[in-house]
C-alpha atoms as a PDB file:
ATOM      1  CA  UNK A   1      24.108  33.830 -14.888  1.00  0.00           C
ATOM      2  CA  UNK A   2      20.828  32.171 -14.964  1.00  0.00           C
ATOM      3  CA  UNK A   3      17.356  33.578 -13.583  1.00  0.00           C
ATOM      4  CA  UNK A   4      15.222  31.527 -11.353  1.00  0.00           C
ATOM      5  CA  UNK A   5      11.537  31.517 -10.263  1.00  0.00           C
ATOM      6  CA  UNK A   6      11.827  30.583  -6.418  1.00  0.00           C
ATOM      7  CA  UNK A   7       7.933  30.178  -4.534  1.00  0.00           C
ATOM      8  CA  UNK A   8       8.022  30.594  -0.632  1.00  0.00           C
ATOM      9  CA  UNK A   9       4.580  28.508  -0.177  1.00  0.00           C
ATOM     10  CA  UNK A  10       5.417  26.151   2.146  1.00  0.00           C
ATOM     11  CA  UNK A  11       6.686  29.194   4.509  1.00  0.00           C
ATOM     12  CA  UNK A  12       3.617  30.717   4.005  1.00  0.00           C
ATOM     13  CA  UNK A  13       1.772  27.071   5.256  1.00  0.00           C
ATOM     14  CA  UNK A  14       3.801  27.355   7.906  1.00  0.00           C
ATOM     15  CA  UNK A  15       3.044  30.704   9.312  1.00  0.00           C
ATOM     16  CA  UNK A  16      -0.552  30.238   8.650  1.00  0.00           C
ATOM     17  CA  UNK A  17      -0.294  26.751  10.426  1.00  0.00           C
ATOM     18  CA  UNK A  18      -2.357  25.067   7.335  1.00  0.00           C
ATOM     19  CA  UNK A  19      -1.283  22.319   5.141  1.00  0.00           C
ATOM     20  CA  UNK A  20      -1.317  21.709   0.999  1.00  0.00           C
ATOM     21  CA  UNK A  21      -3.955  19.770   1.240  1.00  0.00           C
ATOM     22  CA  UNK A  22      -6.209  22.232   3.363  1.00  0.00           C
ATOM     23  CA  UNK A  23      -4.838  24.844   1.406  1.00  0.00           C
ATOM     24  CA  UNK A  24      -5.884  22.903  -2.277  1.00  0.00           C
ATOM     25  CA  UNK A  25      -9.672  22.421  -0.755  1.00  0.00           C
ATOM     26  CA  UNK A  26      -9.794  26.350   0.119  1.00  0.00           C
ATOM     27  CA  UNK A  27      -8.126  27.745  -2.694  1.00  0.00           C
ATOM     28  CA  UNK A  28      -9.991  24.829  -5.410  1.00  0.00           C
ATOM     29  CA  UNK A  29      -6.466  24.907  -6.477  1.00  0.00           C
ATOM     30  CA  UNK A  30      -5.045  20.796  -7.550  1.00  0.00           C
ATOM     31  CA  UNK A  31      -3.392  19.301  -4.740  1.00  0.00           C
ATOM     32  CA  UNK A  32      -0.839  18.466  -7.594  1.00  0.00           C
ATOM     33  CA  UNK A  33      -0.418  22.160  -8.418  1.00  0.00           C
ATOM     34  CA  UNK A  34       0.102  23.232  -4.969  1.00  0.00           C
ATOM     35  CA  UNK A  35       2.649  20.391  -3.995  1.00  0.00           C
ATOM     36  CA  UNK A  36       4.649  21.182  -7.410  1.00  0.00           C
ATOM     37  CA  UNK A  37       5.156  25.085  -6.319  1.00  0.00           C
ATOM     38  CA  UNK A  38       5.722  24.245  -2.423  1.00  0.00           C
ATOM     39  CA  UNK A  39       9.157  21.895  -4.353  1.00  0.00           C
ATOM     40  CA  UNK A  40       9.570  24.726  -6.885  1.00  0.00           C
ATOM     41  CA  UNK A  41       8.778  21.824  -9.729  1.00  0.00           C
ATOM     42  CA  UNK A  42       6.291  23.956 -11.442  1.00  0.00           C
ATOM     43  CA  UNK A  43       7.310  25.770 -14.757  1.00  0.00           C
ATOM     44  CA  UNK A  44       4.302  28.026 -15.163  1.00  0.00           C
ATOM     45  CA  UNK A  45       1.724  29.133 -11.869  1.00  0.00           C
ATOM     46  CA  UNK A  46      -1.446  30.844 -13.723  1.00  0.00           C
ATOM     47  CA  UNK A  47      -2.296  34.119 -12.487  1.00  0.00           C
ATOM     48  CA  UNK A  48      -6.006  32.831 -11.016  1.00  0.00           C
ATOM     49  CA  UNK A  49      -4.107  30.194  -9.149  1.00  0.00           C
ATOM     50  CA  UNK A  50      -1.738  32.939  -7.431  1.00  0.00           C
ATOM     51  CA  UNK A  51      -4.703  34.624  -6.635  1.00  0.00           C
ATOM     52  CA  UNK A  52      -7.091  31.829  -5.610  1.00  0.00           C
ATOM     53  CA  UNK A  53      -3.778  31.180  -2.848  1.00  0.00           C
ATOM     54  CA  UNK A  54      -3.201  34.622  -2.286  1.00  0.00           C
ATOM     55  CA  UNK A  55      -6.903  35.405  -1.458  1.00  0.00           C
ATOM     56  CA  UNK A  56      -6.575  32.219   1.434  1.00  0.00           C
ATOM     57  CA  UNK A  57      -3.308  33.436   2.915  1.00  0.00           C
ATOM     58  CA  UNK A  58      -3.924  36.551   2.758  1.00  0.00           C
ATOM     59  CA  UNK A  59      -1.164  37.446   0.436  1.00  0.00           C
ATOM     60  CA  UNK A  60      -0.831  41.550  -0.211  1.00  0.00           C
ATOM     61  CA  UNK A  61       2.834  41.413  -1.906  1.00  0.00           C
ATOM     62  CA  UNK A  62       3.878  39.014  -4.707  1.00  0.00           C
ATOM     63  CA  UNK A  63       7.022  39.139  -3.009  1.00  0.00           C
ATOM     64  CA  UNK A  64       5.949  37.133  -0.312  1.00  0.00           C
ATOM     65  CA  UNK A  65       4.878  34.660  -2.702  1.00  0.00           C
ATOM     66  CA  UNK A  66       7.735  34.045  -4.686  1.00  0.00           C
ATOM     67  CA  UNK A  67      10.984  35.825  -6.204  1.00  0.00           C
ATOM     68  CA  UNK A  68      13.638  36.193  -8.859  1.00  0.00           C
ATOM     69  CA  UNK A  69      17.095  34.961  -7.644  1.00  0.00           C
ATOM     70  CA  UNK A  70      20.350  34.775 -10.059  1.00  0.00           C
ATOM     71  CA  UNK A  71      22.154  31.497  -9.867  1.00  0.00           C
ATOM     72  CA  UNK A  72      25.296  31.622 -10.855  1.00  0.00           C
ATOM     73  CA  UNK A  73      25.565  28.773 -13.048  1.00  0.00           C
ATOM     74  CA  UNK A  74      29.484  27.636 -11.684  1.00  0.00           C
ATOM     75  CA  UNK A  75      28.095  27.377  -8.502  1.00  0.00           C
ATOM     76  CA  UNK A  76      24.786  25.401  -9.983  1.00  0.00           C
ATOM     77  CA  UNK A  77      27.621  23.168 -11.061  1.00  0.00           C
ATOM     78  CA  UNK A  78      29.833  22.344  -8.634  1.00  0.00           C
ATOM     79  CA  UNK A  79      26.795  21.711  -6.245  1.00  0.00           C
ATOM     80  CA  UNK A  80      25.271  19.306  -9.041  1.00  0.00           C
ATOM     81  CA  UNK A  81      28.472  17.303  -8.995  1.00  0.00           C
ATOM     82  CA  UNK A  82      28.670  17.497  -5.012  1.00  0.00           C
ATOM     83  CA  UNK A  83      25.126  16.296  -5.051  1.00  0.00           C
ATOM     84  CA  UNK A  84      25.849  13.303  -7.424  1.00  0.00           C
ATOM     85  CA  UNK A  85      28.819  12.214  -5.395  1.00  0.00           C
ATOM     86  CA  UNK A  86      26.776  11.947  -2.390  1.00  0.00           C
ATOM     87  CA  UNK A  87      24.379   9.919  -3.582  1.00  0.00           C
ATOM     88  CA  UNK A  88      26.896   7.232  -4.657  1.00  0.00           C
END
């Protein structure tokens, strides 16, 4: 079983009706940065950039930010092969 780093950012956008862009200007976070978390393609977030975005949406729980979920790594699998069938 494998742990995994998921961000809920673009659900916070939503709720606060602002986009990455907006949010990057407020937050003098990268535009980069913030589209790489909203896709979850981000290996490390520093700690002033989760509170530079927590600060503009209001963030009081980390949990609302992100979370730890277990993948179970059969499952990772099978949906990797799905995935590459698909596409052909």
């Amino acid at each position: 079983m494998e742990h995994k780093v998921i961000f809920h950012l673009q659900e916070l956008l939503d709720k606060h009706n602002i986009g990455q862009r907006e949010l990057s200007k407020l937050a003098d976070v990268r535009q980069a940065t913030i589209h790489n978390i909203v896709h979850n393609k981000i290996q490390r977030v520093p700690v002033d950039v989760i509170e530079k975005v927590s600060k503009v949406l209001n963030i009081k729980d980390i949990r609302e930010f992100m979370e730890i979920i277990i993948v179970d790594e059969s499952l990772e699998l099978e949906r990797e092969v799905t995935n590459n069938i698909k596409k052909k």
